[in-house]
C-alpha atoms as a PDB file:
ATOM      1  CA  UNK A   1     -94.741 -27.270  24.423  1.00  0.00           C
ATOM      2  CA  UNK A   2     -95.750 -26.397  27.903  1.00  0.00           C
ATOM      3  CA  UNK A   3     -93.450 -24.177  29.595  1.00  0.00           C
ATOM      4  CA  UNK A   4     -92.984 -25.542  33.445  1.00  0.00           C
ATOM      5  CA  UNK A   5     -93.422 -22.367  35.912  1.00  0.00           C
ATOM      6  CA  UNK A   6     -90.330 -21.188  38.030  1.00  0.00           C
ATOM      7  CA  UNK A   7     -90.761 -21.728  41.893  1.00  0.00           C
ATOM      8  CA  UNK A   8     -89.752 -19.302  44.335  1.00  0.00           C
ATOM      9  CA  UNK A   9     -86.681 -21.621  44.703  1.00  0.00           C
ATOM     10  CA  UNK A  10     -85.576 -21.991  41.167  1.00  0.00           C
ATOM     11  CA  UNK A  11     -86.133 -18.226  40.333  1.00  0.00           C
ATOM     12  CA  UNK A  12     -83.936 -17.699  43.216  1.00  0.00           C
ATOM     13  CA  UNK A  13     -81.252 -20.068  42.268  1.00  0.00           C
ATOM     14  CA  UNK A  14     -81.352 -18.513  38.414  1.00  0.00           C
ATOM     15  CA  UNK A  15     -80.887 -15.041  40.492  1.00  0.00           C
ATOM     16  CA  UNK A  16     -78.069 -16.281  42.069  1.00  0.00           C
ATOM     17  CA  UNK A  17     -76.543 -17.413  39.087  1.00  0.00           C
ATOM     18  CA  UNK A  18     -77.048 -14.342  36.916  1.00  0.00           C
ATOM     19  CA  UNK A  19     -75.558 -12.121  40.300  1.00  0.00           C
ATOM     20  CA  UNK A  20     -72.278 -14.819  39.773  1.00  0.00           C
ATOM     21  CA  UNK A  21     -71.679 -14.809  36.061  1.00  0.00           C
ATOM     22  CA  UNK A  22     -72.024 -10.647  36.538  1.00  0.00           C
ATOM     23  CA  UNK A  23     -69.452 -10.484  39.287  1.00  0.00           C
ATOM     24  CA  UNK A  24     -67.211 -13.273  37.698  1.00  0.00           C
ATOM     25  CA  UNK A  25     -67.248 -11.038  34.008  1.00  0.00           C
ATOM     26  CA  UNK A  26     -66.827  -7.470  36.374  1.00  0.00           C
ATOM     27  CA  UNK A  27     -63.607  -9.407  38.257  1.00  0.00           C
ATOM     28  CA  UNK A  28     -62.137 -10.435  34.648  1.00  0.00           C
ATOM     29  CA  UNK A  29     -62.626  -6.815  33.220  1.00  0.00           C
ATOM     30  CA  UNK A  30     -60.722  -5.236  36.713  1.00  0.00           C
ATOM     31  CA  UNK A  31     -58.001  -7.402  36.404  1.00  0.00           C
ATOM     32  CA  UNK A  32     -57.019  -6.895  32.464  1.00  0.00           C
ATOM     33  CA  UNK A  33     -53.420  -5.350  31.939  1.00  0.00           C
ATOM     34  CA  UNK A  34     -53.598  -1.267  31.604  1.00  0.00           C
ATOM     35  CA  UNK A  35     -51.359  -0.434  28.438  1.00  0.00           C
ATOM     36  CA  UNK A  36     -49.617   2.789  28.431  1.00  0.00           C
ATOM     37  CA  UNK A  37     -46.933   4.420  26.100  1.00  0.00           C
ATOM     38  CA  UNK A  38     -43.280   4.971  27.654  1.00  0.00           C
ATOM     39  CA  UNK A  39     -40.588   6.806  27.066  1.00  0.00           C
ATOM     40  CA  UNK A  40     -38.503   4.946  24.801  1.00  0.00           C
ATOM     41  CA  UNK A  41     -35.207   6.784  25.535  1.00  0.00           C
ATOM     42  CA  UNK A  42     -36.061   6.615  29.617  1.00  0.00           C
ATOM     43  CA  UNK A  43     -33.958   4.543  31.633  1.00  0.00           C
ATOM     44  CA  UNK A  44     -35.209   1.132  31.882  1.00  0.00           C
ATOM     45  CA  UNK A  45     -34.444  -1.284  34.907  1.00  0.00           C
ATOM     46  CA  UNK A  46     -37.313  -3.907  35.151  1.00  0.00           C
ATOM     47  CA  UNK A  47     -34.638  -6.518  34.920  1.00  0.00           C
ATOM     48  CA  UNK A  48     -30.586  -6.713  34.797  1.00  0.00           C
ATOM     49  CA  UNK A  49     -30.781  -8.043  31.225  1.00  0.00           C
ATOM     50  CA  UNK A  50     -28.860  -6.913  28.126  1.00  0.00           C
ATOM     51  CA  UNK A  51     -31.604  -3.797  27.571  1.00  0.00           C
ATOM     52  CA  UNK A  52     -32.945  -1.092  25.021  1.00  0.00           C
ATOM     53  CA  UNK A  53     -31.080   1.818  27.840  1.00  0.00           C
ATOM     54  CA  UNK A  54     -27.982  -0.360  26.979  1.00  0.00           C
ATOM     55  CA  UNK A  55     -28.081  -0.719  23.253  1.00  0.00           C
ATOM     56  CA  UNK A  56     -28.264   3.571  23.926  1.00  0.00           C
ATOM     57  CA  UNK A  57     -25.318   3.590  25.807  1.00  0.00           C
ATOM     58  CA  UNK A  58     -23.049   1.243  23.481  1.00  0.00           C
ATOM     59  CA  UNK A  59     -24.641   3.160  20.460  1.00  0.00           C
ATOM     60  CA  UNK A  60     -23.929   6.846  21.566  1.00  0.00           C
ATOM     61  CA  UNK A  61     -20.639   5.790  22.771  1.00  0.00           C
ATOM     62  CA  UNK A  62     -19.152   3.957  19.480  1.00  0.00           C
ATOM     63  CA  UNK A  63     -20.498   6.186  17.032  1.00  0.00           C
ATOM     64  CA  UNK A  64     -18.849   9.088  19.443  1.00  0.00           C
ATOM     65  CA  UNK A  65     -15.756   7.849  19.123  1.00  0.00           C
ATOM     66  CA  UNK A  66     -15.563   6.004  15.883  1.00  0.00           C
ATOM     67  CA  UNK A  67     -16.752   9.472  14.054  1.00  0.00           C
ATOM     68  CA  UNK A  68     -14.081  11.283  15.829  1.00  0.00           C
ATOM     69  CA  UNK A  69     -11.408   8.473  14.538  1.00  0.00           C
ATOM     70  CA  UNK A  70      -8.802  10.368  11.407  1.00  0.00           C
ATOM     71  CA  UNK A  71      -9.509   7.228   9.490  1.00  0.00           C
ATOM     72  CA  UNK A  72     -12.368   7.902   8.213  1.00  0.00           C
ATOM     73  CA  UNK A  73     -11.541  11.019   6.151  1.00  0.00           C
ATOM     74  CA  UNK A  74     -13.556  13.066   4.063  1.00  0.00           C
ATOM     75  CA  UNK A  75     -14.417  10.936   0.745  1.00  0.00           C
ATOM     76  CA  UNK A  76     -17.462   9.324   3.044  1.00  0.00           C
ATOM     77  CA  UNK A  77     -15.877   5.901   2.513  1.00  0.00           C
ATOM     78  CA  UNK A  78     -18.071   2.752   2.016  1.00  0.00           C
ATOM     79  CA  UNK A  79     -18.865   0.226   4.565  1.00  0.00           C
ATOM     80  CA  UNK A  80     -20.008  -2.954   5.356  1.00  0.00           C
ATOM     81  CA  UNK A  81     -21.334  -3.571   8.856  1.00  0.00           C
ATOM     82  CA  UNK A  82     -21.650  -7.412   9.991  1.00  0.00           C
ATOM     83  CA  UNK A  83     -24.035  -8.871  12.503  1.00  0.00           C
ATOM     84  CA  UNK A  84     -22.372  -8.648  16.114  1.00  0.00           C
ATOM     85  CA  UNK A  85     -21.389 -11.811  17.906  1.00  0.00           C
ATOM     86  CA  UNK A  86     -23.514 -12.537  21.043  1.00  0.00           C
ATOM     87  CA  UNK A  87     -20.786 -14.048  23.395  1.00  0.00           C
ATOM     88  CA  UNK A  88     -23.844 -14.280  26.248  1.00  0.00           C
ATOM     89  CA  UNK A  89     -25.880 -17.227  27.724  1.00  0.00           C
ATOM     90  CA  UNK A  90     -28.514 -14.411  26.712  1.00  0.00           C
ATOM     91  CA  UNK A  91     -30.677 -13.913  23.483  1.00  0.00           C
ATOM     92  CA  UNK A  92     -29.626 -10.824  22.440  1.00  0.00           C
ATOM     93  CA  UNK A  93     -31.147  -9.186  19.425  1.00  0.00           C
ATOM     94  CA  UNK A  94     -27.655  -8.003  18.024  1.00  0.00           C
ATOM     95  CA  UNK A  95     -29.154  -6.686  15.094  1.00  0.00           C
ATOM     96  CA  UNK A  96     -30.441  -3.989  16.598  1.00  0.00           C
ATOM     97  CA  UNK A  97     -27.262  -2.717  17.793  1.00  0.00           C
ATOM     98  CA  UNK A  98     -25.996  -2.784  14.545  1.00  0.00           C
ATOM     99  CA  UNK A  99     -28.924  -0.801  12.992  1.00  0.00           C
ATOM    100  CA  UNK A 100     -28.656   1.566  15.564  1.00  0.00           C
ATOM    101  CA  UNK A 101     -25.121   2.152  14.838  1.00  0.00           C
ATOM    102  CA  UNK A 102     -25.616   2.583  11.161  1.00  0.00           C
ATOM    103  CA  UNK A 103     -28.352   4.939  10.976  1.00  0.00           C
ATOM    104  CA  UNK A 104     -26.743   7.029  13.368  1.00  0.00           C
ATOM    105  CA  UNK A 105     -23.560   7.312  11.021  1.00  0.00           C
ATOM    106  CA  UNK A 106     -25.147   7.644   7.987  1.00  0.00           C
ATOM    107  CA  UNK A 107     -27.196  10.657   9.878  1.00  0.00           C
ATOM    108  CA  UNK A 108     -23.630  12.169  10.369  1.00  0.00           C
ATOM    109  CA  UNK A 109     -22.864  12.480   6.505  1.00  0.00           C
ATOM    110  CA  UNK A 110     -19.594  11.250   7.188  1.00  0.00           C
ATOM    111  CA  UNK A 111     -20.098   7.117   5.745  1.00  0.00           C
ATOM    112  CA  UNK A 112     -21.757   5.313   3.654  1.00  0.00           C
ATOM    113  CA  UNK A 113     -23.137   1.888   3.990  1.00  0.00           C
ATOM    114  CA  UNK A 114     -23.289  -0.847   1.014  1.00  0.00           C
ATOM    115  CA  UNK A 115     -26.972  -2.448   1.374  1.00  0.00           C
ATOM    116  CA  UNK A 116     -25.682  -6.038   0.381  1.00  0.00           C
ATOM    117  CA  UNK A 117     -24.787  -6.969   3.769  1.00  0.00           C
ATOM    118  CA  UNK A 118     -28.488  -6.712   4.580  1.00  0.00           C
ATOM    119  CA  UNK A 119     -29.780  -7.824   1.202  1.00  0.00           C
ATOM    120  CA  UNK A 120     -27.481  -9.112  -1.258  1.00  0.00           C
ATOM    121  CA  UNK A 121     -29.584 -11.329  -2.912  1.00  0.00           C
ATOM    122  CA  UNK A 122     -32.440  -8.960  -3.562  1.00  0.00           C
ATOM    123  CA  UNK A 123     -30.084  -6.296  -5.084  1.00  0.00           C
ATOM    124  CA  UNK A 124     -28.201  -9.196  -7.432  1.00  0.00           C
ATOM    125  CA  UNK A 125     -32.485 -10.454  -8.224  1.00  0.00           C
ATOM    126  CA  UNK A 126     -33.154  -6.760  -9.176  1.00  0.00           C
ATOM    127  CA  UNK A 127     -29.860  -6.085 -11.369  1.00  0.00           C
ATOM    128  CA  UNK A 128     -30.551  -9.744 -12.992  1.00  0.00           C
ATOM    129  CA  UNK A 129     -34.466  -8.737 -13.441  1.00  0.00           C
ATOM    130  CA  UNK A 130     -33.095  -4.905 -14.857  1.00  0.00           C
ATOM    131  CA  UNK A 131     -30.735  -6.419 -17.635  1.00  0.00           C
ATOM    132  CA  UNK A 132     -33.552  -8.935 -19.344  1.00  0.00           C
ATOM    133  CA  UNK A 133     -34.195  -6.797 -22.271  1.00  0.00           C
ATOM    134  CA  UNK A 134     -37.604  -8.857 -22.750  1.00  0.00           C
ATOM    135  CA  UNK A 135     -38.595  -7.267 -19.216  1.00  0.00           C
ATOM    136  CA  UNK A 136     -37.413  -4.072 -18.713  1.00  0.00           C
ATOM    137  CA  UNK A 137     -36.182  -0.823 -20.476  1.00  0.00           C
ATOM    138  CA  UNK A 138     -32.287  -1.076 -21.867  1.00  0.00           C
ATOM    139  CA  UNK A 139     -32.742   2.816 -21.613  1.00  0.00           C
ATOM    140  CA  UNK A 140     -33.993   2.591 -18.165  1.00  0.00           C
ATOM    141  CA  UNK A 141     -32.548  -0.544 -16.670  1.00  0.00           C
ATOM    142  CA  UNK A 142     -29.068   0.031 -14.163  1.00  0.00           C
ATOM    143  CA  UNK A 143     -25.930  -1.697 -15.335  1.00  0.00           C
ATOM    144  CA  UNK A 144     -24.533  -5.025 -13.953  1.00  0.00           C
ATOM    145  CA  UNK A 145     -21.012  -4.595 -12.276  1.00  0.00           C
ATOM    146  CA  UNK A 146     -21.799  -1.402 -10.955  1.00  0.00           C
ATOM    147  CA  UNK A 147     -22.329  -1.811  -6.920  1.00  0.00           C
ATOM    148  CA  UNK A 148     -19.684   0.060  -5.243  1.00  0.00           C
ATOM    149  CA  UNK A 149     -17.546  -2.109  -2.829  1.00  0.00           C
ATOM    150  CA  UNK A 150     -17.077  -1.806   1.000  1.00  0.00           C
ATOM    151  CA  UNK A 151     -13.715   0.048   1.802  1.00  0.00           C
ATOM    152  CA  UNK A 152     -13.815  -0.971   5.989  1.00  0.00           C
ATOM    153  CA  UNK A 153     -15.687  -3.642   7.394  1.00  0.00           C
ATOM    154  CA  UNK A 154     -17.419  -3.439  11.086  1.00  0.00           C
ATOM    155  CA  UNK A 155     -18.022  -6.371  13.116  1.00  0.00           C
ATOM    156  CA  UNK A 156     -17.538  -7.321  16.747  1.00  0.00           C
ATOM    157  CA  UNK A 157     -19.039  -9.290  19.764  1.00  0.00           C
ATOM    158  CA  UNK A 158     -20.535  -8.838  23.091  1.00  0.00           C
ATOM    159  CA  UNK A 159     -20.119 -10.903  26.102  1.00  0.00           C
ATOM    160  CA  UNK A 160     -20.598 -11.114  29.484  1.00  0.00           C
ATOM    161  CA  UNK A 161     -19.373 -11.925  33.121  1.00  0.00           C
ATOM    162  CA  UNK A 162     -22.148 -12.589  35.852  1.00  0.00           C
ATOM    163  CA  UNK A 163     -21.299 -12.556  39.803  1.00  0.00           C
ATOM    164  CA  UNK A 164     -23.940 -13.669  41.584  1.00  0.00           C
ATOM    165  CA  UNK A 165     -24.458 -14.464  45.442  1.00  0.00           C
ATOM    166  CA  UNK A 166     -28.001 -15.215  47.489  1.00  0.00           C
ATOM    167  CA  UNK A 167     -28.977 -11.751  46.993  1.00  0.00           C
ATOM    168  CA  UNK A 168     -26.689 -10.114  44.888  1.00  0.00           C
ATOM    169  CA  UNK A 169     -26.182 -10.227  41.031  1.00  0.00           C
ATOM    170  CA  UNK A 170     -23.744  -8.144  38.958  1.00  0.00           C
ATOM    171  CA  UNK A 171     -23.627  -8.277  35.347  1.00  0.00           C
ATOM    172  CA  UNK A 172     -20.934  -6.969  33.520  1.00  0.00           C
ATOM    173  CA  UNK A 173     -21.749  -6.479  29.669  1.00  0.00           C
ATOM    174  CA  UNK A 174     -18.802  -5.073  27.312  1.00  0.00           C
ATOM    175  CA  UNK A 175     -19.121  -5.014  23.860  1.00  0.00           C
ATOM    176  CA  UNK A 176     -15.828  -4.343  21.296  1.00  0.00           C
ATOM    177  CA  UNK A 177     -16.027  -3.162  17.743  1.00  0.00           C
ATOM    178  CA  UNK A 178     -13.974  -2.907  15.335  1.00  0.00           C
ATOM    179  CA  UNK A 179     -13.238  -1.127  12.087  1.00  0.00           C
ATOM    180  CA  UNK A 180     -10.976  -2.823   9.413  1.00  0.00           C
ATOM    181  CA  UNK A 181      -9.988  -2.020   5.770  1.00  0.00           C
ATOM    182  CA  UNK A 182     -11.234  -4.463   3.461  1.00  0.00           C
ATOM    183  CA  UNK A 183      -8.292  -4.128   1.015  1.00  0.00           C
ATOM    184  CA  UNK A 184      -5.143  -4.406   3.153  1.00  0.00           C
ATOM    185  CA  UNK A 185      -6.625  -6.150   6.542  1.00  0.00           C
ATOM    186  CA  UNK A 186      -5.431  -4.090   9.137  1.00  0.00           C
ATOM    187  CA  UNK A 187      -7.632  -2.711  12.115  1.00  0.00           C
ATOM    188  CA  UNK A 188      -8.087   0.716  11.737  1.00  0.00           C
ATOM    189  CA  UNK A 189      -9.632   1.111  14.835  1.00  0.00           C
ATOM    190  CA  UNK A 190     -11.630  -0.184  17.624  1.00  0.00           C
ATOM    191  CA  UNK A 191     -12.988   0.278  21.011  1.00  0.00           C
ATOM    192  CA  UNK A 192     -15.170  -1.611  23.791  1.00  0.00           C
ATOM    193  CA  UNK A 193     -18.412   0.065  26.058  1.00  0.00           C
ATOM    194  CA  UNK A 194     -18.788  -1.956  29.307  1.00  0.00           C
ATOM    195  CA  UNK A 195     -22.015  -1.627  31.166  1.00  0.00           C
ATOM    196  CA  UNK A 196     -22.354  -3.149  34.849  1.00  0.00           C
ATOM    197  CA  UNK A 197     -25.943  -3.811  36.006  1.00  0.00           C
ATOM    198  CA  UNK A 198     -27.096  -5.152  39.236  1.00  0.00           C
ATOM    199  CA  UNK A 199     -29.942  -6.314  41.085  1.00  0.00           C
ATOM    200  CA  UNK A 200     -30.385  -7.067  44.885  1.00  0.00           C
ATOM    201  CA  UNK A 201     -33.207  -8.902  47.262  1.00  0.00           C
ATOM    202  CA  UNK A 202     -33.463  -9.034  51.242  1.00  0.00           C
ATOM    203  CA  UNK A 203     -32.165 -11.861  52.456  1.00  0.00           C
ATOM    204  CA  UNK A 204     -34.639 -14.974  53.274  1.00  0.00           C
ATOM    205  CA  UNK A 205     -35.695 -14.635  56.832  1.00  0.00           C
ATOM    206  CA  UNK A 206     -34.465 -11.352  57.381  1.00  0.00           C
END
């Protein structure tokens, strides 16, 4: 096939468009996102919502005072921790409260936590799997019955009360928890954290 020469025209317009399509990519490349790694325990105030600096805050604060409580003895009693109630018009990961909570306790030595609030049903699959002599070791295998029940039980709730005016905006966050023996029902203890974050803006005009 002939090829059909480029006029002085053409090869300018092809020019043009190669000088385009480099600037366009060179524009997309200045403008990606730069990632960089943070401080994870810094405070953090890009926004007034329920935050990581706030799950610190409630953490350090209930684990303070619920290690100092007389209840918990010596015998590093057993317990079961349930998924806090979000109260908020927020979606609040309460789970990671929770966790946070837990791991700093069991760091203490002073508790113990019973896995089957977390995975019950995989620890009952593994016992059931252990005991089928046709599977697995009698010798080897743990025995059924054997899980060692929750003495106190943790649970609680956070909620929220939000002020807000045309350029103000307080946010009050207070979380309770509580501690209460499995066996009898009483509340052994408790306490609440309240956090108040705000944000402001110049006024319209102004």
């Amino acid at each position: 096939m002939k090829k059909t020469p480029l006029t002085p025209v053409s090869a300018a317009a092809a020019a043009l468009a190669v000088s385009a399509a480099v600037a366009l990519l060179g524009t997309g490349c200045s403008s990606s996102p730069q990632v960089t790694y943070q401080d994870p325990t810094a405070v953090e105030t890009v926004t007034s919502d329920f935050g990581t600096t706030d799950i610190q805050l409630i953490t350090d604060k209930m684990v303070s005072s619920l290690l100092e409580s007389p209840v918990l003895g010596s015998d590093r009693p057993v317990l079961w921790v349930s998924p806090i109630r979000n109260k908020t018009s927020e979606h609040i990961d309460t789970k990671m409260i929770t966790d946070r909570i837990r791991t700093a306790m069991l760091k203490s030595g002073k508790v113990r936590f019973t896995a089957a609030s977390d995975i019950s049903r995989e620890l009952q699959q593994q016992v059931d799997y252990q005991n089928d002599a046709s599977v697995v070791d009698p010798r080897t295998a743990v025995r059924a019955a054997k899980q060692v029940g929750a003495k106190f039980l943790v649970y609680g709730e956070i909620g929220s009360i939000v002020k807000q005016t045309d350029t103000t905006k307080l946010v009050d966050y207070q979380v309770t928890l509580n501690l209460t023996n499995v066996e009898n029902g009483l509340i052994e203890w408790a306490d609440d954290k309240t956090i108040r974050k705000g944000t402001a803006r110049a006024a319209v005009g102004r």
